[in-house]
Protein backbone atom coordinates (compact mmCIF):
# COMPACT_ATOMS: atom_id res chain seq x y z
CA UNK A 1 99.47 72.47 134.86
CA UNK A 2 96.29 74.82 134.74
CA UNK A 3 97.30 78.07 134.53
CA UNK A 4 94.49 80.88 134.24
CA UNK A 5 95.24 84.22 132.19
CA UNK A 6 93.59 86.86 133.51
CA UNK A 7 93.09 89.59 131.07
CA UNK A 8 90.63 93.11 130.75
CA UNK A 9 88.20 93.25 128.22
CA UNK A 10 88.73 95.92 125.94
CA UNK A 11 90.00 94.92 122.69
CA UNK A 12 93.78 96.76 123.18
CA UNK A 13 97.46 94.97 122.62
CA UNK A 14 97.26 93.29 126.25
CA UNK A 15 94.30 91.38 125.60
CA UNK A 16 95.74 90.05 122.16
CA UNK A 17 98.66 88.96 123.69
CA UNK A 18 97.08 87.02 126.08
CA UNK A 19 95.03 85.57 123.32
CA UNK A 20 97.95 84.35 121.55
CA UNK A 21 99.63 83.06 124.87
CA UNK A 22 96.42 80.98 125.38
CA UNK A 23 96.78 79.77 121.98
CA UNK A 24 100.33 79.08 122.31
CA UNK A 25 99.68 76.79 125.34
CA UNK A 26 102.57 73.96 125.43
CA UNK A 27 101.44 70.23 125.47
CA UNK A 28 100.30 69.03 128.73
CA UNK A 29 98.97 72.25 130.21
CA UNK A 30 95.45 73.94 130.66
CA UNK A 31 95.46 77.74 129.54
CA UNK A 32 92.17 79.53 130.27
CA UNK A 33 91.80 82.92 129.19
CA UNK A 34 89.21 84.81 131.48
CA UNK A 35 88.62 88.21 133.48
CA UNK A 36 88.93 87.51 137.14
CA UNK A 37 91.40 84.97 139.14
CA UNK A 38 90.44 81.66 139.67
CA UNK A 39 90.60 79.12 142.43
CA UNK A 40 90.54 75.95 140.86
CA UNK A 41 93.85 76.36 138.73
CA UNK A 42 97.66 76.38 139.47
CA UNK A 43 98.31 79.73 138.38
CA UNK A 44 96.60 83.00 138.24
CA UNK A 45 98.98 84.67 135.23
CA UNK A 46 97.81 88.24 135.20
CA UNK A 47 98.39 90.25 131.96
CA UNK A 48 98.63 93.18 132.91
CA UNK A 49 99.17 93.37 136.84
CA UNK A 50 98.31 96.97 136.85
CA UNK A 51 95.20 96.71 135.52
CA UNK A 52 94.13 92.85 136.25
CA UNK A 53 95.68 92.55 139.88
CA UNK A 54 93.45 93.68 143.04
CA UNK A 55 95.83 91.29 145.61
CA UNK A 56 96.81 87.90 146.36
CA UNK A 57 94.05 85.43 144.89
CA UNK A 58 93.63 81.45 146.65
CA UNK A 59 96.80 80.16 144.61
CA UNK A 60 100.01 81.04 143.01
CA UNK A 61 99.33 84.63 141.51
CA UNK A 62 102.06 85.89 138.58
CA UNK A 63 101.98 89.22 137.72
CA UNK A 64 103.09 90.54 133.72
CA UNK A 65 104.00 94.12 134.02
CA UNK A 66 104.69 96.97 131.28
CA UNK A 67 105.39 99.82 132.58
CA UNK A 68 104.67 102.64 134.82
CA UNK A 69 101.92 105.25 133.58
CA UNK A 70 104.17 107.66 135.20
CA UNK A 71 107.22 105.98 135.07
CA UNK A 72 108.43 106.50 138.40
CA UNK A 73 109.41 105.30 142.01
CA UNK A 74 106.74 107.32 143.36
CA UNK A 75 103.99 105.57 141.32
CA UNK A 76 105.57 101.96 142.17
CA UNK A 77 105.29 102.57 145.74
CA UNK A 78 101.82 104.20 145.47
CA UNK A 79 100.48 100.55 144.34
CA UNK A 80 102.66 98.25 146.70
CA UNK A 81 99.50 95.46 145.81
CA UNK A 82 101.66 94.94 142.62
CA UNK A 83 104.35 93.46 145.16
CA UNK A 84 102.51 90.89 147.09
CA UNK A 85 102.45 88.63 143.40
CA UNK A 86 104.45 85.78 144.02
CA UNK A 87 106.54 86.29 141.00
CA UNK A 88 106.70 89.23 138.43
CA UNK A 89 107.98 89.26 134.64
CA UNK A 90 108.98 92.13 133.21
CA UNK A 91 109.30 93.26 129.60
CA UNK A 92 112.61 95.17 129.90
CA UNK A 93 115.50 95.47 132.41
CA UNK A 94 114.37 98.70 132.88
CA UNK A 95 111.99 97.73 135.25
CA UNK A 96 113.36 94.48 136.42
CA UNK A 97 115.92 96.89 137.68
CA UNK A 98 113.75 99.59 139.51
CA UNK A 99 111.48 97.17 141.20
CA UNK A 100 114.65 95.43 142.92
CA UNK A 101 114.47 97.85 145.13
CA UNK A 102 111.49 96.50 146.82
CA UNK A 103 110.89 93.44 145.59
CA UNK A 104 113.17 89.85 145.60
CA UNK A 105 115.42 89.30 142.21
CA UNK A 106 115.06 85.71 142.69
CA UNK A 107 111.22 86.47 142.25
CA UNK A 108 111.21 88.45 138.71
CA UNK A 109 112.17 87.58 135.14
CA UNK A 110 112.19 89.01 131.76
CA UNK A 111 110.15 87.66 129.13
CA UNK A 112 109.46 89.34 125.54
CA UNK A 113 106.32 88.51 124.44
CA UNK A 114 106.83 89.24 120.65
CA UNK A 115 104.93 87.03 118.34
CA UNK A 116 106.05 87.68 114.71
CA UNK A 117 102.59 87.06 112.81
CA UNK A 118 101.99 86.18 108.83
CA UNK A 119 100.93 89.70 108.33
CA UNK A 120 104.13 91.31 109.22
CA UNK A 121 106.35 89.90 106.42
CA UNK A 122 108.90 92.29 106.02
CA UNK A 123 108.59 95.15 104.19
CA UNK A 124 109.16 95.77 100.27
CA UNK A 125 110.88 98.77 99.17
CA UNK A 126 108.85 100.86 96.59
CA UNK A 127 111.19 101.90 93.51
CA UNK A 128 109.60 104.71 91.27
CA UNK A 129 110.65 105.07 87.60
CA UNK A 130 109.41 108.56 86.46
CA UNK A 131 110.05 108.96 82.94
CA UNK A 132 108.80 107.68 80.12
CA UNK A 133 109.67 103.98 78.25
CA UNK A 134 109.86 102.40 75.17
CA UNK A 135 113.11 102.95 73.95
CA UNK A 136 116.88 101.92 74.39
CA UNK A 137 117.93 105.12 75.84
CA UNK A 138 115.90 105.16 78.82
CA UNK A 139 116.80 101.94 79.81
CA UNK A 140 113.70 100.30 78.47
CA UNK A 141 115.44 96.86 77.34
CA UNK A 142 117.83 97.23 80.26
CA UNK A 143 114.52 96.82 82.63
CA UNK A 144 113.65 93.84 80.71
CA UNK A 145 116.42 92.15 81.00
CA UNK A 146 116.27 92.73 84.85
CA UNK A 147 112.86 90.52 85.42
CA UNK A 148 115.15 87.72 84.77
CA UNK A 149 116.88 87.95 88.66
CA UNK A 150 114.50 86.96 91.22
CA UNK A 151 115.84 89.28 93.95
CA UNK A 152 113.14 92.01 92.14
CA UNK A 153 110.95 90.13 94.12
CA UNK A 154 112.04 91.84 97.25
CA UNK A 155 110.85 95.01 95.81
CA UNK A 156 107.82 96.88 94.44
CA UNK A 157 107.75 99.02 91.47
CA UNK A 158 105.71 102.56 90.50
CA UNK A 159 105.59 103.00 86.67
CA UNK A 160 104.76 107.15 86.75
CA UNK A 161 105.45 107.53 82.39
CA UNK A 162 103.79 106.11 79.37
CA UNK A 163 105.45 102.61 77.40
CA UNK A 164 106.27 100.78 80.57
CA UNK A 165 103.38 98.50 79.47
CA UNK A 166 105.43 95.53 78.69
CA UNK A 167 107.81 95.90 81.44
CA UNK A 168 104.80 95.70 83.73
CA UNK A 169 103.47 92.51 82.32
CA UNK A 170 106.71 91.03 82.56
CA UNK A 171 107.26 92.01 86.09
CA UNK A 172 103.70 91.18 86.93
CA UNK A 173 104.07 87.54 85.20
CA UNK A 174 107.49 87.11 87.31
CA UNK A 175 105.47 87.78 90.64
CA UNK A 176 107.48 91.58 91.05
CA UNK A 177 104.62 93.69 92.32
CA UNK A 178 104.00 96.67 90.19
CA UNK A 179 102.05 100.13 89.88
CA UNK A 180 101.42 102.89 88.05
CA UNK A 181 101.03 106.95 88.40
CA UNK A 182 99.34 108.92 86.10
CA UNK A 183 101.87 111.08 84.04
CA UNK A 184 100.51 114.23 84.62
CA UNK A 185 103.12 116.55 85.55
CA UNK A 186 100.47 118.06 88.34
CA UNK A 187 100.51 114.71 90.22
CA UNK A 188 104.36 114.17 90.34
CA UNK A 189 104.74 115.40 93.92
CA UNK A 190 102.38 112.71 95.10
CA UNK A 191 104.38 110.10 93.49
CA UNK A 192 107.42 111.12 95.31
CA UNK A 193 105.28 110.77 98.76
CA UNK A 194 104.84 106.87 98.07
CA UNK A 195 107.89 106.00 96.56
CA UNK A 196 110.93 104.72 98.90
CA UNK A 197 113.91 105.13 95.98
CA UNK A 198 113.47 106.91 92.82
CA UNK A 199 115.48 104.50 90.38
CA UNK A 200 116.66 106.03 86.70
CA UNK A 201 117.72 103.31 84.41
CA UNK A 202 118.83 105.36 81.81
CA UNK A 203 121.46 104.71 79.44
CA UNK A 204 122.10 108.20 78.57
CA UNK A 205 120.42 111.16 79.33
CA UNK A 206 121.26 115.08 80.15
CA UNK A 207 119.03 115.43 82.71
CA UNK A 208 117.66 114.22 83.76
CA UNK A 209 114.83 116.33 85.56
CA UNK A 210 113.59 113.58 87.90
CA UNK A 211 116.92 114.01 90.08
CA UNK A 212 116.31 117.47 91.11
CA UNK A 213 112.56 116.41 92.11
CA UNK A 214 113.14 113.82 94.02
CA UNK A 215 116.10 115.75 95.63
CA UNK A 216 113.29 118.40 96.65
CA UNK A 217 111.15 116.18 98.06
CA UNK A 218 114.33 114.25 100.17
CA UNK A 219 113.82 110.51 98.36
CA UNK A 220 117.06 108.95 98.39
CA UNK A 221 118.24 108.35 94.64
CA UNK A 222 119.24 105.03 92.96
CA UNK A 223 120.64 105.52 89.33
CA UNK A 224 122.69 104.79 86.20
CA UNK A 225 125.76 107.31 85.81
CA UNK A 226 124.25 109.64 83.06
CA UNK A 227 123.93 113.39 82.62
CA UNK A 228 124.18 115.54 85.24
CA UNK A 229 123.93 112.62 88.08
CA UNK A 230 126.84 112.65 89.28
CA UNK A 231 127.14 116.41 89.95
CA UNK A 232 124.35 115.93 92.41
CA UNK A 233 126.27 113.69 95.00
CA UNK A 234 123.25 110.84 94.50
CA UNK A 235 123.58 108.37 96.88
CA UNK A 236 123.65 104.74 94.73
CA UNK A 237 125.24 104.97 90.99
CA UNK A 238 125.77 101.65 88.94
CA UNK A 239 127.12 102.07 85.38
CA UNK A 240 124.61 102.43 82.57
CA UNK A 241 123.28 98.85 81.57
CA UNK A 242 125.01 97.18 84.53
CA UNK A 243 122.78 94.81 85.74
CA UNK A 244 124.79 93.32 88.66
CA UNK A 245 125.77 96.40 89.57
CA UNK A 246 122.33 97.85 90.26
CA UNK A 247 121.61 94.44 92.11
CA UNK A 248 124.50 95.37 94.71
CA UNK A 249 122.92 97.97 94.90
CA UNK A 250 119.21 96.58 95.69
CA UNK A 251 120.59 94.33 98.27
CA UNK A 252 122.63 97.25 99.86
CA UNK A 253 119.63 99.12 100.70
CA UNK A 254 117.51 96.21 101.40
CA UNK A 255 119.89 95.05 104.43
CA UNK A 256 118.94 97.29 106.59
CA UNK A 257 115.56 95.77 107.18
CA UNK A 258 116.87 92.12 107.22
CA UNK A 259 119.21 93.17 109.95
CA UNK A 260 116.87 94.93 111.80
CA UNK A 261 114.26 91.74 111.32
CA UNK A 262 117.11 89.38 113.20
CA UNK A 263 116.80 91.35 115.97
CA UNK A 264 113.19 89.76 116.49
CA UNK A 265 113.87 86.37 114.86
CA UNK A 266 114.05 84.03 117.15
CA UNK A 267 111.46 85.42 119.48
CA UNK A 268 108.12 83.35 119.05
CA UNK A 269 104.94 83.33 121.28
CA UNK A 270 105.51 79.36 121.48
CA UNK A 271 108.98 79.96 122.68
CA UNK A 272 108.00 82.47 125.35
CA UNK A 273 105.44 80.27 126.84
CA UNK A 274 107.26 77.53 126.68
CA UNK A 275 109.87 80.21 128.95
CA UNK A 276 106.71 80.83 130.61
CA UNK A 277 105.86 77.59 132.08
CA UNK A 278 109.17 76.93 133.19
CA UNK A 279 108.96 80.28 135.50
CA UNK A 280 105.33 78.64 136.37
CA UNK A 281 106.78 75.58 137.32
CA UNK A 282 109.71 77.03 139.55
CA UNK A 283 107.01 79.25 141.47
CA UNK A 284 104.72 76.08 142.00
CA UNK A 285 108.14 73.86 143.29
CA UNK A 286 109.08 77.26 145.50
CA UNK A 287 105.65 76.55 147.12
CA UNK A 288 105.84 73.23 147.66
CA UNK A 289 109.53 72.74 149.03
């Protein structure tokens, strides 16, 4: 099968995505990516119809559509070319939905074209530890000890205090990404702008004055139950040196994103043209019967 994809030239999210289905072409099938339709192919595959399809080419013309500019009826009607295509797929039901009121059902689909690339790995939560290190009651050997569980790994850290230096090296030789803030007092609001959690390891403390700060600035709190914690409704306590405790915690708040990452999962540019060629085929076959 040659199928040609038919594409503008400008550089936006269309044209990568017909780069990548292109580049995703199954075994035993010719993908060209180009400008115009093509006679000497199987399929013109036009991504997107509305601004790649002028009207029925010399064979088998698909139209990919996204969405109307004005999202409505009016607008559909006011570029009936869209209809002559001799199949459309859709990116939603939305639209699946709206056109079958002028155009066949048996003549549309819905395809996703979501290709989950290297670069989007899924995010890492950034933990900030303001307040100084280097002894017990901060939680200093506590931290320490918690390089030992790889689930850190998930996470990035922002060291805004002085004698986190070893805790850092640690973390760093364990492959836990880590920062630091400079511990001027002037510069704290700007490390509650980056920072997802503000974590407090303490083992005891009376403050301390990190909770009300981050409370101003609306970061969500993770921290040991010391001083005045507690009377401040924070959101995630563990008990002071309770290492599995704050790792419940960690995974708590990091399942959100995994759940919201299945959603996408099993979508895969091979898998949707693979889906693709199958509609491809069934439109050739319609022709030919």
């Amino acid at each position: 099968m040659r199928v040609n994809v038919v594409t503008v030239n400008s550089g936006w999210i269309l044209q990568k995505i017909a780069e990548r289905i292109v580049s995703s072409a199954p075994i035993n099938t010719e993908f060209f990516l180009s400008h115009s339709p093509r006679k000497d192919v199987d399929i013109n595959f036009y991504v997107d119809i509305q601004n790649c399809y002028r009207g029925k080419s010399k064979v088998k013309d698909v139209g990919f559509f996204t969405h109307l500019d004005e999202d409505s009826v009016d607008h559909l009607l006011k570029n009936k070319r869209w209809l002559t295509c001799d199949h459309i797929i859709h990116m939603n039901k939305r639209y699946f939905d709206r056109f079958a009121d002028y155009y066949p059902k048996e003549k549309m689909s819905i395809l996703k074209p979501i290709d989950i690339l290297s670069r989007f790995d899924l995010k890492k939560l950034k933990l900030g530890v303001v307040q100084r290190g280097g002894f017990e009651g901060k939680g200093y050997n506590f931290m320490l000890r918690m390089a030992n569980h790889d689930y850190l790994k998930n996470f990035e850290f922002l060291f805004c205090g002085k004698n986190w230096d070893e805790v850092i090296e640690l973390y760093s030789s364990k492959g836990i990404k880590c920062y630091t803030a400079d511990e001027n007092y002037e510069n704290y609001p700007k490390v509650y702008d980056v920072i997802d959690y503000l974590l407090i390891p303490s083992l005891w403390e009376g403050g301390p004055m990190s909770v009300p700060e981050a409370l101003a600035k609306g970061v969500p709190i993770i921290s040991s139950d010391v001083g005045w914690v507690p009377e401040f409704n924070v959101e995630y306590l563990f008990k002071p040196n309770d290492e599995q405790g704050l790792l419940d915690i960690l995974k708590k708040i990091r399942e959100p994103l995994l759940e919201r990452r299945k959603q996408i999962e099993n979508h895969s540019m091979q898998k949707y043209t693979k889906d693709l060629v199958e509609i491809f085929e069934k439109v050739l076959s319609s022709t030919e019967s």
